[in-house]
Protein backbone atom coordinates (compact mmCIF):
# COMPACT_ATOMS: atom_id res chain seq x y z
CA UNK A 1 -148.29 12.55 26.65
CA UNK A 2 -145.42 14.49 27.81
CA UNK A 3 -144.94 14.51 31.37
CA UNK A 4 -142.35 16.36 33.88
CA UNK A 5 -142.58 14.95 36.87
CA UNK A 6 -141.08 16.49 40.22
CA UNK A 7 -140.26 14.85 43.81
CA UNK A 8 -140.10 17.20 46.19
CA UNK A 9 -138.17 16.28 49.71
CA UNK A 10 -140.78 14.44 51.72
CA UNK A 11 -141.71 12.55 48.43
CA UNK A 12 -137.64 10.82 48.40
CA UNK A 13 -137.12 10.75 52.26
CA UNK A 14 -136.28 7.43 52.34
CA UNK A 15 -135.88 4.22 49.90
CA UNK A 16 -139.52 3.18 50.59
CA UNK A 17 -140.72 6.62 48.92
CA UNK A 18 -138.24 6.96 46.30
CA UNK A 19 -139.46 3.21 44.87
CA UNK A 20 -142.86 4.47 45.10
CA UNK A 21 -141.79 7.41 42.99
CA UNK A 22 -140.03 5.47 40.89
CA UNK A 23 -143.74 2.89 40.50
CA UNK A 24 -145.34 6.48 39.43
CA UNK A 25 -142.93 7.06 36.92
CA UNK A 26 -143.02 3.32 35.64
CA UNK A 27 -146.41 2.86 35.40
CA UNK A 28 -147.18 6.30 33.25
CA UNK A 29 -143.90 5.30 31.05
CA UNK A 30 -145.98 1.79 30.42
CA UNK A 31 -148.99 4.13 29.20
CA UNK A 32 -146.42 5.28 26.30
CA UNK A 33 -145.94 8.58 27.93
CA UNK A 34 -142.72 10.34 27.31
CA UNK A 35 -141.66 10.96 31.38
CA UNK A 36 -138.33 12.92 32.34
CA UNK A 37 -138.41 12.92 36.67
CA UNK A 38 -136.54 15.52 38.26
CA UNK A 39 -135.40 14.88 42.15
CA UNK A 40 -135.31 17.14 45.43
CA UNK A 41 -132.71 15.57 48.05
CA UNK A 42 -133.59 13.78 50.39
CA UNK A 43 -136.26 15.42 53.25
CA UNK A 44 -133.90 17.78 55.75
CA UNK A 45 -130.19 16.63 53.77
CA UNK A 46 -130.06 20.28 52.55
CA UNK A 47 -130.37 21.98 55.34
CA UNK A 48 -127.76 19.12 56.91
CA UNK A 49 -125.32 20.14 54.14
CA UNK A 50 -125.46 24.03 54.97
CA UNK A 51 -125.76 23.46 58.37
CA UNK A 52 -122.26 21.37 59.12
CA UNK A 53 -121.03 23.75 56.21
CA UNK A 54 -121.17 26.52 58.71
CA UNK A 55 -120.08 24.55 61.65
CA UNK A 56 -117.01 24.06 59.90
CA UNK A 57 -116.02 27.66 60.25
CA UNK A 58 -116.92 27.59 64.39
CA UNK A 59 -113.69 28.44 66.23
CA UNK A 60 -112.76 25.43 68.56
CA UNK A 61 -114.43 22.82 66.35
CA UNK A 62 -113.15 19.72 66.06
CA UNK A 63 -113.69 19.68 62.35
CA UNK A 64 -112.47 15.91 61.50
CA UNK A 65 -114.40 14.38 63.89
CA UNK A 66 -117.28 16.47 63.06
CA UNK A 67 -117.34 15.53 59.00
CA UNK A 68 -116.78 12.00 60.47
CA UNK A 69 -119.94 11.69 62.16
CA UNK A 70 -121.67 13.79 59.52
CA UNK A 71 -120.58 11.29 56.76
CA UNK A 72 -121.59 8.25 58.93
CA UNK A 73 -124.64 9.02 58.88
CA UNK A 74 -125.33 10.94 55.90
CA UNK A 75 -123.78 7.75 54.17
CA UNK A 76 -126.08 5.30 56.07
CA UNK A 77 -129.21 7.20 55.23
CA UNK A 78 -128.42 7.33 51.38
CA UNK A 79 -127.43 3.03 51.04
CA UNK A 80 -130.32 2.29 53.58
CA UNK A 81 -132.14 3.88 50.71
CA UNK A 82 -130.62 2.64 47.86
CA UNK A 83 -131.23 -1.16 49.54
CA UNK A 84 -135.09 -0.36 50.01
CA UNK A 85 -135.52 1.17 47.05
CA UNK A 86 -133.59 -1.79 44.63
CA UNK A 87 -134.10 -5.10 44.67
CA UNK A 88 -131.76 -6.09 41.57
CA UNK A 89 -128.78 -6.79 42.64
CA UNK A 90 -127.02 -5.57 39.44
CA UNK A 91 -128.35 -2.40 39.75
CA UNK A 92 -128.07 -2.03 43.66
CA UNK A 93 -124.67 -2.69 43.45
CA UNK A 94 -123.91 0.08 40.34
CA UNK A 95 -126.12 2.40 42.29
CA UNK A 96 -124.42 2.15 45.72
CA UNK A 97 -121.22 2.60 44.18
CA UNK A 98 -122.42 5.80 42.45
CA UNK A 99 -123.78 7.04 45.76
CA UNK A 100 -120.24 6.32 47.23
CA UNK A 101 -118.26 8.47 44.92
CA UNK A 102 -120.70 11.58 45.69
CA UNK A 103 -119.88 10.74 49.08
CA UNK A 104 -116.65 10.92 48.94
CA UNK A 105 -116.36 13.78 46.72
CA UNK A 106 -118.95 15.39 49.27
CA UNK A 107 -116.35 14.64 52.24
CA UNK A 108 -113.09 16.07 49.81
CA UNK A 109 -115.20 19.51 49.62
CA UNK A 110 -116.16 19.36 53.11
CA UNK A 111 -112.03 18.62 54.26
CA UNK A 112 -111.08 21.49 52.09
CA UNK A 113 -113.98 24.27 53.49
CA UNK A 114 -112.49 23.06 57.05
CA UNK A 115 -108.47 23.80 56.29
CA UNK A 116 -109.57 26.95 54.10
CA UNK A 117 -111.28 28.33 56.99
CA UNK A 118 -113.47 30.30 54.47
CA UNK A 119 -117.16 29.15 52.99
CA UNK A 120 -117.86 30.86 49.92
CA UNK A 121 -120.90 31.30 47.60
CA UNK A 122 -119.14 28.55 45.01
CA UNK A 123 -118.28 26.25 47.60
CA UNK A 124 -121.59 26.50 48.92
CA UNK A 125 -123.78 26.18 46.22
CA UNK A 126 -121.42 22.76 45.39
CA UNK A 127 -121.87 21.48 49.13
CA UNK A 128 -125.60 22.44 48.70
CA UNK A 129 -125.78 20.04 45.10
CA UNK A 130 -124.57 17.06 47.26
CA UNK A 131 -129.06 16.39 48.24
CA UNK A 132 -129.96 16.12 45.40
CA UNK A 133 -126.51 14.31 43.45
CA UNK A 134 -126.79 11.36 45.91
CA UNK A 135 -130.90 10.98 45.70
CA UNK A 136 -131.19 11.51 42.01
CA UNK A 137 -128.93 8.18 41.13
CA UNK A 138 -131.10 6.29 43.72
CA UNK A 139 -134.16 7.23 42.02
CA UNK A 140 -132.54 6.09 38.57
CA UNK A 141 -131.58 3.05 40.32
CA UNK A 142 -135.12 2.04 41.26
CA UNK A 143 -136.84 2.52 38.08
CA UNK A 144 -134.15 0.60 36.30
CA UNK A 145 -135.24 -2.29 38.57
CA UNK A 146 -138.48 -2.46 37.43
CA UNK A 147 -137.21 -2.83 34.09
CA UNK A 148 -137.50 0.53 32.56
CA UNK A 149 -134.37 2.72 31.19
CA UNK A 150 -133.43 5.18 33.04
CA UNK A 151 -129.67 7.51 33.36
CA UNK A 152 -129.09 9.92 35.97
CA UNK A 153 -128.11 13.49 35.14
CA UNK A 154 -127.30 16.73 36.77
CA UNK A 155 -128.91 19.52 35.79
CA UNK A 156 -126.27 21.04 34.32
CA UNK A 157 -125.44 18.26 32.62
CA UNK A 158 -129.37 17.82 31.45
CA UNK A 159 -128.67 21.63 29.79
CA UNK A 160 -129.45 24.27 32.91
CA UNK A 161 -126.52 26.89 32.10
CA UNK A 162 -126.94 30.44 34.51
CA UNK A 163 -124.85 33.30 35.69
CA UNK A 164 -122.79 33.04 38.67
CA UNK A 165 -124.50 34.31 40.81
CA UNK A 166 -123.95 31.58 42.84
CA UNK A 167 -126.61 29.84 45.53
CA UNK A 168 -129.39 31.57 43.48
CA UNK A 169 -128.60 31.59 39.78
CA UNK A 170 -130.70 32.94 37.13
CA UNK A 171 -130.44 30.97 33.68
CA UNK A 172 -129.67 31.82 30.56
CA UNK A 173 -133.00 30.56 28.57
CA UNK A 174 -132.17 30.73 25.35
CA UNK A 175 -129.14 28.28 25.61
CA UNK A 176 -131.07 26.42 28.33
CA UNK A 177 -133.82 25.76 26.37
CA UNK A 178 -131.61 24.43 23.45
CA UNK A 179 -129.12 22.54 25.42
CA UNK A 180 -132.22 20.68 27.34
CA UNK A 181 -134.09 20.05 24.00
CA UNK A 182 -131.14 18.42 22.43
CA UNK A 183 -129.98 16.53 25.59
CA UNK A 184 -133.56 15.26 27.32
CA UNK A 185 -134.40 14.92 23.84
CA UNK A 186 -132.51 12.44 22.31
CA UNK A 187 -133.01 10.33 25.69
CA UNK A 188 -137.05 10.00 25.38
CA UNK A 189 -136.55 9.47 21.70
CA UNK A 190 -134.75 6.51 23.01
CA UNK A 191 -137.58 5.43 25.22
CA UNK A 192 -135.32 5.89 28.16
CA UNK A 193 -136.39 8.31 31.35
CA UNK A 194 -134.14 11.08 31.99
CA UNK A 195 -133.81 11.59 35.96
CA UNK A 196 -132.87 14.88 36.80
CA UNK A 197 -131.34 16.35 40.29
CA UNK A 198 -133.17 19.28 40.59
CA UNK A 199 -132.22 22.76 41.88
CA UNK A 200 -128.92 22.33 40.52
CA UNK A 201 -127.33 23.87 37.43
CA UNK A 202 -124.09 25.10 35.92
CA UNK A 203 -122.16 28.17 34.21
CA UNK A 204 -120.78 28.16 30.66
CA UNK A 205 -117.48 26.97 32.10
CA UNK A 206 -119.07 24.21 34.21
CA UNK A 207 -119.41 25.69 37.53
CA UNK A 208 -121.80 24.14 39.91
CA UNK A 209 -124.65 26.53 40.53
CA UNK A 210 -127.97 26.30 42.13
CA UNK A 211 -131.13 27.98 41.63
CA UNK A 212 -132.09 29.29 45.45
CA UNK A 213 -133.89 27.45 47.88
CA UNK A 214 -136.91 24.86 46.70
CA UNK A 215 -135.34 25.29 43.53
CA UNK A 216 -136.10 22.30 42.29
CA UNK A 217 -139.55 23.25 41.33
CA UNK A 218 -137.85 25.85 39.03
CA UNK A 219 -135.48 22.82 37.22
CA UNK A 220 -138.88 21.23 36.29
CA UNK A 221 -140.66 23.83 34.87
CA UNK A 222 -137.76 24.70 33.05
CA UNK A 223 -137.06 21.12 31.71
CA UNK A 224 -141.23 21.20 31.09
CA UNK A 225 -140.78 24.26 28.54
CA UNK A 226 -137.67 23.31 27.36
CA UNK A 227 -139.07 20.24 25.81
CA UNK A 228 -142.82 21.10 25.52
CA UNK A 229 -144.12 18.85 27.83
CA UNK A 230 -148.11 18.67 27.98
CA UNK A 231 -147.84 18.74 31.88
CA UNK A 232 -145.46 19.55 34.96
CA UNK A 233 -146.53 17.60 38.02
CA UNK A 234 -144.97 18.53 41.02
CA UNK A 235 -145.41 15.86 43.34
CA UNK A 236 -145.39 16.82 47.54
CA UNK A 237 -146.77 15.74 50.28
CA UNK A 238 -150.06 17.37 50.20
CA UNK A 239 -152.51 17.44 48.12
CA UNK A 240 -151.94 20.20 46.68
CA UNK A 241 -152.23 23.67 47.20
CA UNK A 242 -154.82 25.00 50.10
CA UNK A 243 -156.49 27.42 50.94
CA UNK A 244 -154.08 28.01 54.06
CA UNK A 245 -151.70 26.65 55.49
CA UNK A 246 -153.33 23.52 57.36
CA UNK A 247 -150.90 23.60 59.96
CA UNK A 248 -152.59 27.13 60.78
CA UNK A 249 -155.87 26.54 58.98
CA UNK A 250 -156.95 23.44 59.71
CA UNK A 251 -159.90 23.76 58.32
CA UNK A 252 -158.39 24.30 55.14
CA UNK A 253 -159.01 22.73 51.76
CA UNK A 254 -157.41 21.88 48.54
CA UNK A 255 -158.30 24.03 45.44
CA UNK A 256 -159.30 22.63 42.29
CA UNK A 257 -157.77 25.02 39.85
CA UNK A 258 -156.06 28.75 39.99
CA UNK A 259 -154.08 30.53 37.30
CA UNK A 260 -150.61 31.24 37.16
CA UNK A 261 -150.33 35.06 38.59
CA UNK A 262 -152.64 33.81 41.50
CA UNK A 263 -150.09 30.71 42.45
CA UNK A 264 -147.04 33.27 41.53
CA UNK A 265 -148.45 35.31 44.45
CA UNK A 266 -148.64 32.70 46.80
CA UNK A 267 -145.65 31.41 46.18
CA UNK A 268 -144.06 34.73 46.84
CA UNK A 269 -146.28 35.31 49.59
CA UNK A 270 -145.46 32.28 51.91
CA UNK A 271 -147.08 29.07 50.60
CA UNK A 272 -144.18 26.30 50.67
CA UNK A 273 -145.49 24.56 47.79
CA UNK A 274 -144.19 25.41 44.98
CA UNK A 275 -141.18 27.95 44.49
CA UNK A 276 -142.10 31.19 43.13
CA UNK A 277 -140.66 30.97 39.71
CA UNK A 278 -141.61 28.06 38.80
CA UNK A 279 -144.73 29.59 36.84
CA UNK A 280 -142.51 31.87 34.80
CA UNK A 281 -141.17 29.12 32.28
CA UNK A 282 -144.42 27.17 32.25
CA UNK A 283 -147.24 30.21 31.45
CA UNK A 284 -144.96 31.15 28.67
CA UNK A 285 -145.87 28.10 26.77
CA UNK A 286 -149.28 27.43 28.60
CA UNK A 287 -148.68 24.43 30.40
CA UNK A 288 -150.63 23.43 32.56
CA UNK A 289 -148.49 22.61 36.15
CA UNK A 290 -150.63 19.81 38.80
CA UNK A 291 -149.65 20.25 42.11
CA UNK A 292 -150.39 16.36 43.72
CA UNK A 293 -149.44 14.31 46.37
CA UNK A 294 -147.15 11.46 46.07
CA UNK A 295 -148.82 9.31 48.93
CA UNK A 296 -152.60 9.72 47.74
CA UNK A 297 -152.79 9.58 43.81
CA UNK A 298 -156.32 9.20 43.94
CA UNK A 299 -156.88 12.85 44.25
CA UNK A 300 -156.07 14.93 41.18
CA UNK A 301 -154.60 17.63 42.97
CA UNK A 302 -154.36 21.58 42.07
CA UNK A 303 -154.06 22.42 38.26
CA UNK A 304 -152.54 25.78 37.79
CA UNK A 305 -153.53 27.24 34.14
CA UNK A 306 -153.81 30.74 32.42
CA UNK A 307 -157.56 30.97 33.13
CA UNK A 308 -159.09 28.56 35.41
CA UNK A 309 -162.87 28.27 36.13
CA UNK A 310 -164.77 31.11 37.89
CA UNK A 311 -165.62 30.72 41.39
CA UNK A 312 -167.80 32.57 43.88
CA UNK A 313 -164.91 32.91 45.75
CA UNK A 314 -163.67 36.47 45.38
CA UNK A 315 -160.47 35.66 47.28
CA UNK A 316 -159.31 32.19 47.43
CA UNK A 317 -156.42 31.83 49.87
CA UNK A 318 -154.65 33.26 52.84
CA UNK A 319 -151.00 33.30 53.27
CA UNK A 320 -148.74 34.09 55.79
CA UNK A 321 -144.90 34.69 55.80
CA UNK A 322 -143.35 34.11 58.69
CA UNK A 323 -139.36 35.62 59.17
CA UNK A 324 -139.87 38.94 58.48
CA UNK A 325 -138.67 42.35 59.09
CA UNK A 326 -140.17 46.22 58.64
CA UNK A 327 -137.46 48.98 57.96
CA UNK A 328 -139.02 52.58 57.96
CA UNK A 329 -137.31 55.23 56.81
CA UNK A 330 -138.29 58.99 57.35
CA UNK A 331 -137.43 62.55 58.08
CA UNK A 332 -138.58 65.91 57.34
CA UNK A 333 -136.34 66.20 54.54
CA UNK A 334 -138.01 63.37 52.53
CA UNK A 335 -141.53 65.92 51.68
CA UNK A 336 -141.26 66.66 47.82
CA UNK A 337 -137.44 65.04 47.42
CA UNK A 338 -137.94 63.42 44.06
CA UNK A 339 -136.27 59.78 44.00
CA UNK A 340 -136.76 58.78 47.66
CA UNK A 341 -137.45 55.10 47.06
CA UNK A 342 -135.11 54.45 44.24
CA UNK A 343 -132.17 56.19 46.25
CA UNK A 344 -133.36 53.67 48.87
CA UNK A 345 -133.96 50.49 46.60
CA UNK A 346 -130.82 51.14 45.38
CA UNK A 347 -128.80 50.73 47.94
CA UNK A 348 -130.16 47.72 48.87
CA UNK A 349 -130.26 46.05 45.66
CA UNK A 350 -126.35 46.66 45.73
CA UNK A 351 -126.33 45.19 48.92
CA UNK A 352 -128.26 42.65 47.35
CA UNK A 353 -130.95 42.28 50.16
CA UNK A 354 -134.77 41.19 48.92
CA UNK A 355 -137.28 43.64 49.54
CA UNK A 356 -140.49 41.76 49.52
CA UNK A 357 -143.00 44.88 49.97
CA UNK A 358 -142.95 48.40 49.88
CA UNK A 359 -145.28 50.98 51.15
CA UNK A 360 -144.82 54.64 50.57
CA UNK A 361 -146.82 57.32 52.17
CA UNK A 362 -148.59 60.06 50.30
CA UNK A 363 -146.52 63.39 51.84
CA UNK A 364 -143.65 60.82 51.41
CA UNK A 365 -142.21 61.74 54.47
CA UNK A 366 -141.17 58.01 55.13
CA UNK A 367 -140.86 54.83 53.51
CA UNK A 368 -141.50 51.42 54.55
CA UNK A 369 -140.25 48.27 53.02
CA UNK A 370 -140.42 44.67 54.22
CA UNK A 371 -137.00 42.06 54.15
CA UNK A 372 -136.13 38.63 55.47
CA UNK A 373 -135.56 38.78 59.27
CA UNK A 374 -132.36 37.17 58.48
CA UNK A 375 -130.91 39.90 56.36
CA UNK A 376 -132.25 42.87 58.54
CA UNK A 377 -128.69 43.63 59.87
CA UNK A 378 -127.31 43.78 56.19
CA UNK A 379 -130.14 46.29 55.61
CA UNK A 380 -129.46 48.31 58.62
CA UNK A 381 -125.82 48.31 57.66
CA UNK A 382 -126.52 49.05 54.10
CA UNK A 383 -128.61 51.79 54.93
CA UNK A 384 -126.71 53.60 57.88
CA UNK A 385 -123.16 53.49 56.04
CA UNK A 386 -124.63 55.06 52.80
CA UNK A 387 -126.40 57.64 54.87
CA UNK A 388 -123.21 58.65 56.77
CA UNK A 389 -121.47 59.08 53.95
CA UNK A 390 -123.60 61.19 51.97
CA UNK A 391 -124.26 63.28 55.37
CA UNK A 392 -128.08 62.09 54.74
CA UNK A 393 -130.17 62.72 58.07
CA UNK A 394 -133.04 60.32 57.49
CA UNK A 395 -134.54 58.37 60.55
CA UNK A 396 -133.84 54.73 60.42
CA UNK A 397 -136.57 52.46 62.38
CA UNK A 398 -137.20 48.73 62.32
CA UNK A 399 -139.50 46.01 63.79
CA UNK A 400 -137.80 42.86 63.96
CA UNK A 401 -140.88 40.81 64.53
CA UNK A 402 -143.15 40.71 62.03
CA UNK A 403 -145.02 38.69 59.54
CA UNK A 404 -147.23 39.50 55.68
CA UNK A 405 -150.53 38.26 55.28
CA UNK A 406 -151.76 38.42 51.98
CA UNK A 407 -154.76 37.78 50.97
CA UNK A 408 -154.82 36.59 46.90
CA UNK A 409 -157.89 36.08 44.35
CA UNK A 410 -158.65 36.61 40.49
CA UNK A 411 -162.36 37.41 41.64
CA UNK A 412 -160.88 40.62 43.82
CA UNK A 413 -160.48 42.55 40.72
CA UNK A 414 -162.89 45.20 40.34
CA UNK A 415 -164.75 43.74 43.03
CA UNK A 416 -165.65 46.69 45.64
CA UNK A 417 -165.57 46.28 49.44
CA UNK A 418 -163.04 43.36 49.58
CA UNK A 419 -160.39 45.64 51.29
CA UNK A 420 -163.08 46.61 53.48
CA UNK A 421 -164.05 43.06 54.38
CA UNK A 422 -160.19 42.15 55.01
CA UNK A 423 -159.40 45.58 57.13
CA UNK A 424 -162.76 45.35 58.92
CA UNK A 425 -162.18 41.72 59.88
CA UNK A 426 -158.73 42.79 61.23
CA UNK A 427 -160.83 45.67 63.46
CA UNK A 428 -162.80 43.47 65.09
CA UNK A 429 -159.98 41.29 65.63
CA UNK A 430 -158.26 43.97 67.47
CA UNK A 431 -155.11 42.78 65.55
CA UNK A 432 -153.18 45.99 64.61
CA UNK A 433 -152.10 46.95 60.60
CA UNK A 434 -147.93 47.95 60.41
CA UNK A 435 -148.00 48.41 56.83
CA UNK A 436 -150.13 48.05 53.87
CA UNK A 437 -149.76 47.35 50.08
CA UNK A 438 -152.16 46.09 47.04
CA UNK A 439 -150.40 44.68 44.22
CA UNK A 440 -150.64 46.67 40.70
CA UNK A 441 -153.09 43.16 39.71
CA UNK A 442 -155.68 43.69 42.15
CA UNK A 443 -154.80 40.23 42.74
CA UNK A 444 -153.90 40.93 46.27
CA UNK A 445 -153.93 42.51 49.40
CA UNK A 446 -151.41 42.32 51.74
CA UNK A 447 -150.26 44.23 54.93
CA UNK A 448 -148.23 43.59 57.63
CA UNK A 449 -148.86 42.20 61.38
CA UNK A 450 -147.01 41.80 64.67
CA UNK A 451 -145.65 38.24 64.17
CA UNK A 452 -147.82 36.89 67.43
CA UNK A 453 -151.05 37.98 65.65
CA UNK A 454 -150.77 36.49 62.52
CA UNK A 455 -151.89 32.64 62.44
CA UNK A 456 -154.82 34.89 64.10
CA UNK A 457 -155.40 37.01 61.13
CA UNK A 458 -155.23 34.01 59.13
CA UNK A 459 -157.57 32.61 60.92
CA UNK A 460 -160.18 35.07 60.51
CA UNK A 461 -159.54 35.87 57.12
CA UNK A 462 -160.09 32.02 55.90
CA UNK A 463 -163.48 32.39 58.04
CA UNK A 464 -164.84 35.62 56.58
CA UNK A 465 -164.40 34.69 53.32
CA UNK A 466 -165.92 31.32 53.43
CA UNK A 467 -162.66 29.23 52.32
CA UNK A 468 -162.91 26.23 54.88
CA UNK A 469 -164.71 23.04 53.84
CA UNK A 470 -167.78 24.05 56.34
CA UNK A 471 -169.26 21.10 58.45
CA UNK A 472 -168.36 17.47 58.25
């Protein structure tokens, strides 16, 4: 069997978990399965790295003293891991002195964004490929101490070649798919296990990229159809995807199977677990991807495929995204203009802002769309400069608070009265609808709540349509 096997975060916090990982990987190479792994950083060192990035720039910081501190005890985490992950000496010592030079290439890059005064995309996305550069070696490390062959490799390196678009990248598949075929390929030909640092990547000229946020998912299902592998695990910290949230549901449970355009829209629509392209590169080669925990392997997790088992179910989770903001857009002189949205879309696509859902209404006298609370005021901007300029009188409103719940199932497809159930459970709820929108799929509902009503329409979504485990 061919196996691609992902750690997320929580999986490689510490050396502990990443020798664990590394036991997983082990004991299915000792089964005679071919196994690449492919590495998050560690649990929070991303959001570290971006974080001190932009403290750098803060007038009035003192900015040695401040990558000082940062590189104590980023550096202590990362050879406190290597030591509890390694317990050959040989290898501990090669390791720690690979995790050393990423340091202090990580603390060269951090120096120069501090005299520069200036943090841009580039220099970002390579601050941002420090996670997983120093965890990926450790992992390496490990399962060379239990005696299997392992080497270390970016992911450009491993063949990932995008754009430059830099901090989310888009690849360029057909050279990708090569380039990983040839490189990963020779390696498990040679019985040895290709570790991977996920979510990064490179241009044709060798540019550090990265592929967004969670990205890492995205490396492995890449990888997994780049060299036909049979499976993708991606291993987390649950066990594997729910029904809800469980830190809003808890009454939530795991379930069994789903197919790939129902886990594409939760992905999009706010469940952490998996990034939302990572079903693109799988589905086009139908492989299966297992969502599993790394901490219980006793339960088989969440197998996403092209047509999974029917259920009663006619929806079969809730999600909600949180960090979200509703621009409308309106004015008499809208009513029978032909292009409304586009002239709208357009002008934010070139502001490059993410609309995540659009709503249109029927006289088309406004226009609502939905973006990430934290580009809102690049929207607003966006918006109110190319109106001035083209002398274009449209009403600009926005709700900074707000949050999607979608609802997603195969079975809602040309099933009646499920929009009545959802928008009837919402009346009696006395929780109040901003916007609405059903996907072209039937697939899923979603609208759009005042942020402090939605882990309540969550709530009593997941009870109306029976999703919880019931009595225990």
């Amino acid at each position: 069997m061919r196996l691609v096997i992902k750690f997320g975060g929580v999986p490689v916090k510490d050396g502990r978990s990443i020798r664990n990982a590394a036991q997983l990987v082990v004991a299915r190479y000792r089964r005679g399965d071919e196994v690449v792994a492919v590495v998050s950083a560690m649990a929070g060192i991303t959001d570290e790295l971006v974080a001190i990035a932009h403290r750098l720039l803060e007038p009035g910081t003192n900015a040695e003293q401040l990558i000082s501190d940062f590189m104590d005890r980023i550096s202590g985490r990362h050879l406190q891991a290597c030591k509890d992950a390694i317990d050959d000496e040989a290898t501990l010592s090669r390791t720690s002195r690979a995790v050393e030079n990423a340091l202090e290439n990580l603390e060269r890059v951090l120096t120069g964004v501090a005299y520069l005064g200036e943090l841009s995309p580039r220099s970002q996305d390579l601050i941002m490929s420090f996670g997983e550069r120093l965890s990926a070696p450790i992992l390496a490390g490990a399962i060379q101490s239990l005696g299997v062959p392992a080497r270390y490799l970016t992911g450009f390196e491993a063949g990932i070649v995008t754009d430059n678009r830099h901090t989310e990248a888009r690849p360029i598949f057909e050279l990708t798919r090569k380039l990983v075929r040839q490189r990963l390929g020779k390696l498990l030909a040679a019985r040895k296990v290709p570790v991977v640092a996920g979510f990064i990547a490179g241009t044709e000229d060798g540019i550090v990229t990265t592929l967004g946020r969670g990205g890492s998912d995205y490396s492995a299902s890449i990888i997994g159809a780049s060299i036909g592998a049979d499976e993708i695990w991606v291993m987390t910290d649950v066990d594997g995807i729910m029904t809800a949230d469980p830190r809003v549901e808890p009454d939530a449970k795991v379930i069994d199977t789903i197919s790939y355009l129902e886990a594409t829209e939760l992905a999009y629509f706010g469940a952490k677990v998996l990034h939302p392209k990572t079903i693109e590169p799988a589905m086009e080669l139908d492989i299966p991807v297992r969502v599993r925990s790394a901490f219980n392997l006793s339960h088989p997790g969440t197998v996403i495929v092209r047509k999974p088992r029917k259920v009663k179910n006619t929806v079969k989770a809730i999600t909600m995204s949180k960090e979200v903001a509703v621009i409308t857009v309106g004015g008499p002189g809208m009513i029978g203009m032909p292009g409304v949205a586009a002239a709208v879309l357009d002008i934010l696509a070139r502001a490059n802002i993410k609309v995540l859902m659009i709503s249109q209404s029927s006289s088309q006298a406004n226009i609502s769309f939905v973006v990430p609370r934290a580009e809102l005021e690049a929207a607003l901007k966006a918006l109110r400069v190319e109106f001035a300029e083209r002398r274009i009188d449209w009403r600009i409103d926005y709700d900074r608070n707000a949050s999607i719940i979608a609802t997603v199932g195969a079975g809602m497809k040309g099933t009646p009265g499920v929009a009545a159930r959802v928008f009837g459970t919402m009346g009696r709820e006395n929780i109040n609808i901003i916007m609405i929108a059903q996907g072209s799929s039937e697939l899923n509902i979603s609208f759009v709540v005042a942020e402090e009503d939605a882990i309540k329409a969550v709530r009593a979504l997941h009870a109306e349509f029976g999703l919880g485990r019931g009595p225990r």
